[in-house]
N, C-alpha and C. Protein backbone atom coordinates (compact mmCIF):
# COMPACT_ATOMS: atom_id res chain seq x y z
N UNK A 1 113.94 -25.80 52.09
CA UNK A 1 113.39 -25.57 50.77
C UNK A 1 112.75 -24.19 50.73
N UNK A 2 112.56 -23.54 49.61
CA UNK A 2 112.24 -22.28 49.57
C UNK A 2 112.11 -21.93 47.69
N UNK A 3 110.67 -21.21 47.06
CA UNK A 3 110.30 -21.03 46.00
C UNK A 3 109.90 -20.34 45.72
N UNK A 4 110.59 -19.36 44.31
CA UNK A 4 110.47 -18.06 44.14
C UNK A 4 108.98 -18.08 43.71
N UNK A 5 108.31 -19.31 43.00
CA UNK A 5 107.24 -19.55 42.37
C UNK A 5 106.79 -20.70 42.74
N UNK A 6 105.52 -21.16 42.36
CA UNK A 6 104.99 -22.74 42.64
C UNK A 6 104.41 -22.36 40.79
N UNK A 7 104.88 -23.96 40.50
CA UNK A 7 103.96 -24.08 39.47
C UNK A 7 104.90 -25.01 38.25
N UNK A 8 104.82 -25.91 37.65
CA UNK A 8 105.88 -26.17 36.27
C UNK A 8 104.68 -27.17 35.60
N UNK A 9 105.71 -27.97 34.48
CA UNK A 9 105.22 -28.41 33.25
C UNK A 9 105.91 -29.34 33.29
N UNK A 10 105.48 -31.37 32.96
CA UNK A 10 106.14 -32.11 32.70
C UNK A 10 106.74 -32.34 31.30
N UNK A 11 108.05 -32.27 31.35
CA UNK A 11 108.21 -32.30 30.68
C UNK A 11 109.63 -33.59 29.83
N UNK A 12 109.40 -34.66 31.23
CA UNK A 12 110.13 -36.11 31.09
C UNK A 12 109.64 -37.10 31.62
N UNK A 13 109.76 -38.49 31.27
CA UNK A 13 109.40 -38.94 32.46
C UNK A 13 109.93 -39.27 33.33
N UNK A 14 110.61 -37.95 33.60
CA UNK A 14 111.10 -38.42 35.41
C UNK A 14 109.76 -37.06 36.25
N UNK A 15 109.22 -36.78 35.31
CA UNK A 15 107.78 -35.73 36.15
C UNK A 15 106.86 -36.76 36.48
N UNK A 16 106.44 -37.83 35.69
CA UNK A 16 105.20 -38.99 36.36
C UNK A 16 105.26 -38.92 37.98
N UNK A 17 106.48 -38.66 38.42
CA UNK A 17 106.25 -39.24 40.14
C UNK A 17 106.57 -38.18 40.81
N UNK A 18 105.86 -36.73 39.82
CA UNK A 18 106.57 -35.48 40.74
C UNK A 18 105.58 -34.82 42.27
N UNK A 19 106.97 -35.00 43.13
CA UNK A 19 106.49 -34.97 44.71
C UNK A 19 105.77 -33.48 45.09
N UNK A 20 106.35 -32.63 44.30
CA UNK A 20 105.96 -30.97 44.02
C UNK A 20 104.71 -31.07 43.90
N UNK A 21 104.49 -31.89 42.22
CA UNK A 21 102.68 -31.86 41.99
C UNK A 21 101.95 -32.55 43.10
N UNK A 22 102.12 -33.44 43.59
CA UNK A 22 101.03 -34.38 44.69
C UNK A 22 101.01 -33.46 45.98
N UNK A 23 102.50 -33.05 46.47
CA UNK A 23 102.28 -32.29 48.01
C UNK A 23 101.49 -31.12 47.30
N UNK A 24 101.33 -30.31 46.42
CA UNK A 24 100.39 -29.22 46.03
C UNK A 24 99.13 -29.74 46.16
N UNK A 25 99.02 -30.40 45.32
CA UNK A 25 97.82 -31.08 44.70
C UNK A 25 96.92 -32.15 46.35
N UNK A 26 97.31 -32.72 47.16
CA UNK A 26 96.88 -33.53 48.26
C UNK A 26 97.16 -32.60 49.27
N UNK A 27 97.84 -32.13 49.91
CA UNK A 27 98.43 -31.24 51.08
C UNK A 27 97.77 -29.66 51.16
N UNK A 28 97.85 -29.09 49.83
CA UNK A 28 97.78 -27.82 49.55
C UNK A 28 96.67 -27.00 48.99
N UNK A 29 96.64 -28.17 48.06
CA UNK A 29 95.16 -27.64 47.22
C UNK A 29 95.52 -26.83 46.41
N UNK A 30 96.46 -26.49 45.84
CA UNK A 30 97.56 -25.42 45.20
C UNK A 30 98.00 -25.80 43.66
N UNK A 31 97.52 -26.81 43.05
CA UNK A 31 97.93 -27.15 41.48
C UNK A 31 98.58 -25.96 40.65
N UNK A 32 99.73 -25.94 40.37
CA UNK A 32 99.83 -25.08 38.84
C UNK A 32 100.39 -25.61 38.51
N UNK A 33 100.54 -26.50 37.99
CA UNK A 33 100.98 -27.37 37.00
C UNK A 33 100.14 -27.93 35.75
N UNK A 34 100.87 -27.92 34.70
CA UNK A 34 100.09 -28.01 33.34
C UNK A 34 100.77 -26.79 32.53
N UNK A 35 100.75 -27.21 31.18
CA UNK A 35 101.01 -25.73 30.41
C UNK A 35 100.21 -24.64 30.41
N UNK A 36 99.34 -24.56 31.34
CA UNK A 36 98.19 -23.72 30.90
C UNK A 36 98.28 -23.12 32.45
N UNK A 37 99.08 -23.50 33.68
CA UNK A 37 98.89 -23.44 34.87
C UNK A 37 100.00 -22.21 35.14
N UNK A 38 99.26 -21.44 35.89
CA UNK A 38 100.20 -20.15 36.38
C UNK A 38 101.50 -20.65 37.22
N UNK A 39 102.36 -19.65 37.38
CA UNK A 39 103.12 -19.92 37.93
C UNK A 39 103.34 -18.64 39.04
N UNK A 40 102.69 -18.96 40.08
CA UNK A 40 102.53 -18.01 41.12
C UNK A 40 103.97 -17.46 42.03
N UNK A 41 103.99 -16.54 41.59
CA UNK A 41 105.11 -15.80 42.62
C UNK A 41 104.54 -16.16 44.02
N UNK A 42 105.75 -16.15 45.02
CA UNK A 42 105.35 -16.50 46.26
C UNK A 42 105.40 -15.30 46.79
N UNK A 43 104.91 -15.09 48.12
CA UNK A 43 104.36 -13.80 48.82
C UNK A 43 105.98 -12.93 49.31
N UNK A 44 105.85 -11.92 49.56
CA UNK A 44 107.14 -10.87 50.14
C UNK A 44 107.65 -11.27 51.43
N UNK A 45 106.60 -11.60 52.26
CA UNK A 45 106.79 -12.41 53.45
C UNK A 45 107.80 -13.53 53.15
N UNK A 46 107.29 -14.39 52.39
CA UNK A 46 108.25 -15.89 51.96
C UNK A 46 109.56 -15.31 52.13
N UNK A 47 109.49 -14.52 51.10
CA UNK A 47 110.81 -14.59 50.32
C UNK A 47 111.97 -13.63 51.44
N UNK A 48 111.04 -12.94 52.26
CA UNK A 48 111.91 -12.46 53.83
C UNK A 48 113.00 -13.36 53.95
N UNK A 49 112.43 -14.55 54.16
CA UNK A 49 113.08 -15.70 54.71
C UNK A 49 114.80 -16.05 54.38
N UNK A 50 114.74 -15.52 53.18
CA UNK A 50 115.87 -15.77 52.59
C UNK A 50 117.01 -14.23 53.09
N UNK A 51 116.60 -13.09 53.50
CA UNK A 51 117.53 -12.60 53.98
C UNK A 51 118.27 -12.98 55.80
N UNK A 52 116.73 -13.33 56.53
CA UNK A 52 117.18 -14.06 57.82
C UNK A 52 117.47 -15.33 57.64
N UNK A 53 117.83 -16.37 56.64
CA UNK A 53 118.62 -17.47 56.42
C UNK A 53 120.08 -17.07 56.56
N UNK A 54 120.08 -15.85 55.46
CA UNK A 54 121.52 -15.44 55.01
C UNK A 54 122.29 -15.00 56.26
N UNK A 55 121.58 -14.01 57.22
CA UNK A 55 122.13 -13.70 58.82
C UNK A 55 122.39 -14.56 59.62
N UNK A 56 121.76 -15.41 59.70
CA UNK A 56 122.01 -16.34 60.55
C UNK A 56 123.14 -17.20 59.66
N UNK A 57 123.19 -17.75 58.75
CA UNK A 57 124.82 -18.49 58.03
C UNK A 57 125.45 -17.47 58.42
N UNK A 58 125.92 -16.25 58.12
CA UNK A 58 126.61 -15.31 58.27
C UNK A 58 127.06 -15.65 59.82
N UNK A 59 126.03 -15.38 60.39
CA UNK A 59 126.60 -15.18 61.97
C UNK A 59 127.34 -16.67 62.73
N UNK A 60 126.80 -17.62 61.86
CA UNK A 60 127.42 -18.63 61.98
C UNK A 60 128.65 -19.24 61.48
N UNK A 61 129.24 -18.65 60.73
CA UNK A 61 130.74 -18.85 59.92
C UNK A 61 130.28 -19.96 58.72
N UNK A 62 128.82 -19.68 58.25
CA UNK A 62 128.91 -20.87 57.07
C UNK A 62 128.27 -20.69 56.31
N UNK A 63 127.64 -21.51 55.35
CA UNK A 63 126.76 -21.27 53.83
C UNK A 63 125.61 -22.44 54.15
N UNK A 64 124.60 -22.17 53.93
CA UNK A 64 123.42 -22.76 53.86
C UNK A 64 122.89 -23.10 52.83
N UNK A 65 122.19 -23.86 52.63
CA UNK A 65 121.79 -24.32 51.15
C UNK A 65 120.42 -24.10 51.08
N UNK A 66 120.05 -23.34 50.11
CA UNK A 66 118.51 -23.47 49.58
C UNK A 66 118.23 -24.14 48.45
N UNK A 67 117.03 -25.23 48.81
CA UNK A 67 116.70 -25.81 47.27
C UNK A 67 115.15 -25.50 47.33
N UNK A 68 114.62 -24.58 45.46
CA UNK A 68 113.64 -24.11 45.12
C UNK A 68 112.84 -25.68 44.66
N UNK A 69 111.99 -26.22 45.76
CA UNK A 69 111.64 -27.42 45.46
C UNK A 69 110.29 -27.54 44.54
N UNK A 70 109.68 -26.09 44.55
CA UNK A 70 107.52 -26.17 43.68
C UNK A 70 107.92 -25.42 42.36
N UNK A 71 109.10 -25.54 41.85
CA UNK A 71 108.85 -25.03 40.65
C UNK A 71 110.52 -25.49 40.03
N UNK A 72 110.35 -25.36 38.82
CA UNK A 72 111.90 -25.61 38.02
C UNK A 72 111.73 -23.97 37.75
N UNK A 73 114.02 -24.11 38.13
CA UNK A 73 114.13 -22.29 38.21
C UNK A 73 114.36 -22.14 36.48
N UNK A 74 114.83 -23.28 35.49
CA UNK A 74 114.18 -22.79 34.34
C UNK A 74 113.31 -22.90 33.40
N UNK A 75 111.99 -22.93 33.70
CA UNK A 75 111.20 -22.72 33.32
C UNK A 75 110.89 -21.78 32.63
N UNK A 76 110.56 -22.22 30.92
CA UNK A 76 110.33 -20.55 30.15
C UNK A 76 108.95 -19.96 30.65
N UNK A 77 108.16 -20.90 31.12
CA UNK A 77 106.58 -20.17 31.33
C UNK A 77 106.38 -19.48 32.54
N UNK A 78 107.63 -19.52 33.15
CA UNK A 78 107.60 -18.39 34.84
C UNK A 78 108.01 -17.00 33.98
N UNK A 79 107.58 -16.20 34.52
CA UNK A 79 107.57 -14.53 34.72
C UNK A 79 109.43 -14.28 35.02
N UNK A 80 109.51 -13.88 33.62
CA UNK A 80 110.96 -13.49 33.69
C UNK A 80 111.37 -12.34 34.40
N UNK A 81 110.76 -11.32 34.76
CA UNK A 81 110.58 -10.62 36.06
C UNK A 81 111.18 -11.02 37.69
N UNK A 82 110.30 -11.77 37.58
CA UNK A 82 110.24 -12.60 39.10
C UNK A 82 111.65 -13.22 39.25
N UNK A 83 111.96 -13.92 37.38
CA UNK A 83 113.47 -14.89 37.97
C UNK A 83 114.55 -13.83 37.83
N UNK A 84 114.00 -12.47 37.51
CA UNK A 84 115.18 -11.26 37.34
C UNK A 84 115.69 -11.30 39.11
N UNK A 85 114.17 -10.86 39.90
CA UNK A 85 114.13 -10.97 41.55
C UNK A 85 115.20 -11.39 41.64
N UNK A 86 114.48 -12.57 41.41
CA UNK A 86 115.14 -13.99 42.55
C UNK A 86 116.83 -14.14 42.40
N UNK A 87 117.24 -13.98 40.76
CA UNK A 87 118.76 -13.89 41.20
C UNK A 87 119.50 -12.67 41.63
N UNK A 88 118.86 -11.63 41.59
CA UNK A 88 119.18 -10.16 42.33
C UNK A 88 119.67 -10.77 43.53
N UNK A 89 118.46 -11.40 44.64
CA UNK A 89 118.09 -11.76 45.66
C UNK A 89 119.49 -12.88 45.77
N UNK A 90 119.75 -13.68 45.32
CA UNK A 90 120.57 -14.74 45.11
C UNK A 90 121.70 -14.03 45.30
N UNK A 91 122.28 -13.08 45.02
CA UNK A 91 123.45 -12.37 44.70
C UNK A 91 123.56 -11.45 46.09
N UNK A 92 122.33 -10.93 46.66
CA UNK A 92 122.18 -10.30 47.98
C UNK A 92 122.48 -11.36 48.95
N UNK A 93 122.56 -12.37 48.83
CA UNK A 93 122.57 -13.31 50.24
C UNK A 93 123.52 -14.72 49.96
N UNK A 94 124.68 -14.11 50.18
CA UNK A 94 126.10 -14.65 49.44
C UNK A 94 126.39 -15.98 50.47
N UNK A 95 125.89 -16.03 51.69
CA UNK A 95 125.98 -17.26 52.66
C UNK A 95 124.62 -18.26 52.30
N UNK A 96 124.15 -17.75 51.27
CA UNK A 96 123.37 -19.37 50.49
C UNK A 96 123.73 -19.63 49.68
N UNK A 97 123.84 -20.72 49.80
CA UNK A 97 124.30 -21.48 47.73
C UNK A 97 122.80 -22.12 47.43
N UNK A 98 122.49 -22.25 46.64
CA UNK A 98 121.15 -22.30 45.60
C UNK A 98 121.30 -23.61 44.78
N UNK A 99 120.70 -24.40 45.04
CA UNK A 99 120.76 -25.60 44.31
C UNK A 99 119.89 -25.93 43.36
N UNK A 100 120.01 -25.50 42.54
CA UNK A 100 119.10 -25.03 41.05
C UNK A 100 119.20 -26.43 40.22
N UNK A 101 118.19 -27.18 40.57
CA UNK A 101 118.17 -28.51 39.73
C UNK A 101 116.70 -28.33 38.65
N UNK A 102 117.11 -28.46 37.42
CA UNK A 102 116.21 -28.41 36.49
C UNK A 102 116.21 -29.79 35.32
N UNK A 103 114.76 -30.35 34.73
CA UNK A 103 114.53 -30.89 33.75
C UNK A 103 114.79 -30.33 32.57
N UNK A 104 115.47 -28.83 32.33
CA UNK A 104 115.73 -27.71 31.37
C UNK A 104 116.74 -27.76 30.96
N UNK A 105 117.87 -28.11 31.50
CA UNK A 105 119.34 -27.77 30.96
C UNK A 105 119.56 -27.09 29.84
N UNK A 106 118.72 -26.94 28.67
CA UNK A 106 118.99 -26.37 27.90
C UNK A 106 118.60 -24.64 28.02
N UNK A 107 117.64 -23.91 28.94
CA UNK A 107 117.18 -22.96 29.17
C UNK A 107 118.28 -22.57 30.03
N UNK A 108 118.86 -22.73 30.86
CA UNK A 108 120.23 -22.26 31.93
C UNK A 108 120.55 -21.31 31.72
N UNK A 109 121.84 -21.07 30.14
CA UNK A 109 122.34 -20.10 29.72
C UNK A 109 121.51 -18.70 29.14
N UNK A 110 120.46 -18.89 28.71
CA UNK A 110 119.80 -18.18 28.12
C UNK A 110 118.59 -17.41 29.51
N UNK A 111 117.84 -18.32 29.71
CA UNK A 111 117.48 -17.57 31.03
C UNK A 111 118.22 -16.77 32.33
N UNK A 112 119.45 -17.42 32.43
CA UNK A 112 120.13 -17.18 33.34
C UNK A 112 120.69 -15.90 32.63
N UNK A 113 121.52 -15.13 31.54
CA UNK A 113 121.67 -13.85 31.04
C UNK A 113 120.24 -13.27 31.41
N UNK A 114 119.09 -13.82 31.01
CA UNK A 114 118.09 -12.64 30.74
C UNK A 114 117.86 -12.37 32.38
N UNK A 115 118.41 -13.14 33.03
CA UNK A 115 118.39 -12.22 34.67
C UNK A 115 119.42 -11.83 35.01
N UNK A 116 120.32 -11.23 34.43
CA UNK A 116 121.46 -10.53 34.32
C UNK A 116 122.96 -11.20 34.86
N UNK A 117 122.66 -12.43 34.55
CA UNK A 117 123.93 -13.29 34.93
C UNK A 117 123.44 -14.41 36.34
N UNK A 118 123.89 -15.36 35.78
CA UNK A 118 124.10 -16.96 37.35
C UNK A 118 124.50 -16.46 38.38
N UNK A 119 123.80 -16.60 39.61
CA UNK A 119 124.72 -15.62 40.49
C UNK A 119 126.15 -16.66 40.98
N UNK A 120 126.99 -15.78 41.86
CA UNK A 120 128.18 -17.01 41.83
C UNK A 120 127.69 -18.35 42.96
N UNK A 121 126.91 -17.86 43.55
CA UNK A 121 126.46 -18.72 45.27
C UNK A 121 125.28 -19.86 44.27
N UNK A 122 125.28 -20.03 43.01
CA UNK A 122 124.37 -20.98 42.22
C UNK A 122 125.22 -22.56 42.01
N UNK A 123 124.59 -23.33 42.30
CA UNK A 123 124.59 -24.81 41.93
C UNK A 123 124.00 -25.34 40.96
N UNK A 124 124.25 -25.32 39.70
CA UNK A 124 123.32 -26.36 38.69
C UNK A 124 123.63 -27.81 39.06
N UNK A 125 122.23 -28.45 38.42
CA UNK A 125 121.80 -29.58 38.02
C UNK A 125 120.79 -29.88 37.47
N UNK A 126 121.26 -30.95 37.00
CA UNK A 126 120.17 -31.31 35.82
C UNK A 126 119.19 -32.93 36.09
N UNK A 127 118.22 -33.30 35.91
CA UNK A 127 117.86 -34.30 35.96
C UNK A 127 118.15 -35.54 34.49
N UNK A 128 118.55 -36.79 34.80
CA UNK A 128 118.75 -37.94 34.10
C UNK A 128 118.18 -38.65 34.61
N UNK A 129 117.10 -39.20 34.13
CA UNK A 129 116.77 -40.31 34.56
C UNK A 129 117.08 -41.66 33.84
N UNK A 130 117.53 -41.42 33.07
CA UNK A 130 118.44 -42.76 32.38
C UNK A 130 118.93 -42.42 30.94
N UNK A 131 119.92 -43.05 30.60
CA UNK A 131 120.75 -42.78 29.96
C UNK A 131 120.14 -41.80 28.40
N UNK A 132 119.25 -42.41 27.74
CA UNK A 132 118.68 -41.31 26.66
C UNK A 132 118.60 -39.50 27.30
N UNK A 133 118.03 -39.48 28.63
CA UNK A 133 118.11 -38.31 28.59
C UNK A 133 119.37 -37.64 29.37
N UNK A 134 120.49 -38.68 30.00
CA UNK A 134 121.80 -37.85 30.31
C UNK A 134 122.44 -37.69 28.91
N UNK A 135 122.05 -38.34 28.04
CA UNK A 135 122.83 -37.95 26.59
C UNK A 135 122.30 -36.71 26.14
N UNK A 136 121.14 -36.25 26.27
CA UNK A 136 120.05 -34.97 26.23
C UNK A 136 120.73 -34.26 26.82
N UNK A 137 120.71 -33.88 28.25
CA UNK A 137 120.94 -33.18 29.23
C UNK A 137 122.16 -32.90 30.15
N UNK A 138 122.94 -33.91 29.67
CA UNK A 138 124.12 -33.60 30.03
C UNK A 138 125.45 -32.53 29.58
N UNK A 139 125.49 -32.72 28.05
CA UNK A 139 125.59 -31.65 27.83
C UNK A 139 125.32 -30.02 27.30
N UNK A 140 124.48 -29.88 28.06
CA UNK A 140 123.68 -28.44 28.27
C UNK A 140 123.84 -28.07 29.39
N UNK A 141 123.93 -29.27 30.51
CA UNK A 141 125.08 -28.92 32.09
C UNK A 141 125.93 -28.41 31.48
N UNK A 142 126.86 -29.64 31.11
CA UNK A 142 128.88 -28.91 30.56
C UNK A 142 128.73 -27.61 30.85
């Protein structure tokens, strides 16, 4: 796991039992969550991580998977800046695929241009937690 940011907003109820907010919140001491709650870029150090992930798949003949687990990657209240980074970064390190699961589906297309395109090494998904909201959210996956 690995996060360009910590921080989101419930915004279904499939957030009541979110593991993000409690390991912050009990483990961390780290809350941003709430509409009112920052959404903290993570340190330069962190985000190192993701070019010695990419060397090592590389040197290994394979693709590694990163999933951004303390924040949804679309989130309108994160620093569109930061998600410019992060898919730059995404596009630099072609032996990760990115498993971009969001409560957003509808933000995807639109956020994803304003960081200058999905990179190709990206995985969407969307959360359903039962049928009213795969009728929601499903097609905004499509």
């Amino acid at each position: 796991t690995w996060s360009p940011w910590i921080g989101c907003t419930k915004v279904s109820p499939a957030c009541d039992g979110c593991y993000a907010e409690h390991l912050m919140d009990t483990r961390l001491g780290r809350v941003e969550w709430g509409p009112h709650g920052e959404r903290k870029r993570t340190s330069d150090s962190y985000w190192g991580q993701l070019s010695k992930w990419n060397r090592a798949a590389e040197k290994a003949g394979r693709l590694a998977t990163v999933f951004p687990s303390l924040c949804d990657p679309f989130d309108k209240q994160a620093d569109p800046g930061v998600r410019r980074e992060w898919f730059a970064e995404m596009r630099a390190t072609p032996h990760l695929v990115y498993l971009l699961l969001s409560k957003r589906p509808q933000n995807m297309i639109r956020l994803s241009e304003e960081a200058g395109g999905l990179p190709a090494n990206a995985a969407l998904g969307a959360t359903c937690e039962d049928q009213r909201r795969a009728d929601i959210n499903v097609p905004h996956l499509a």
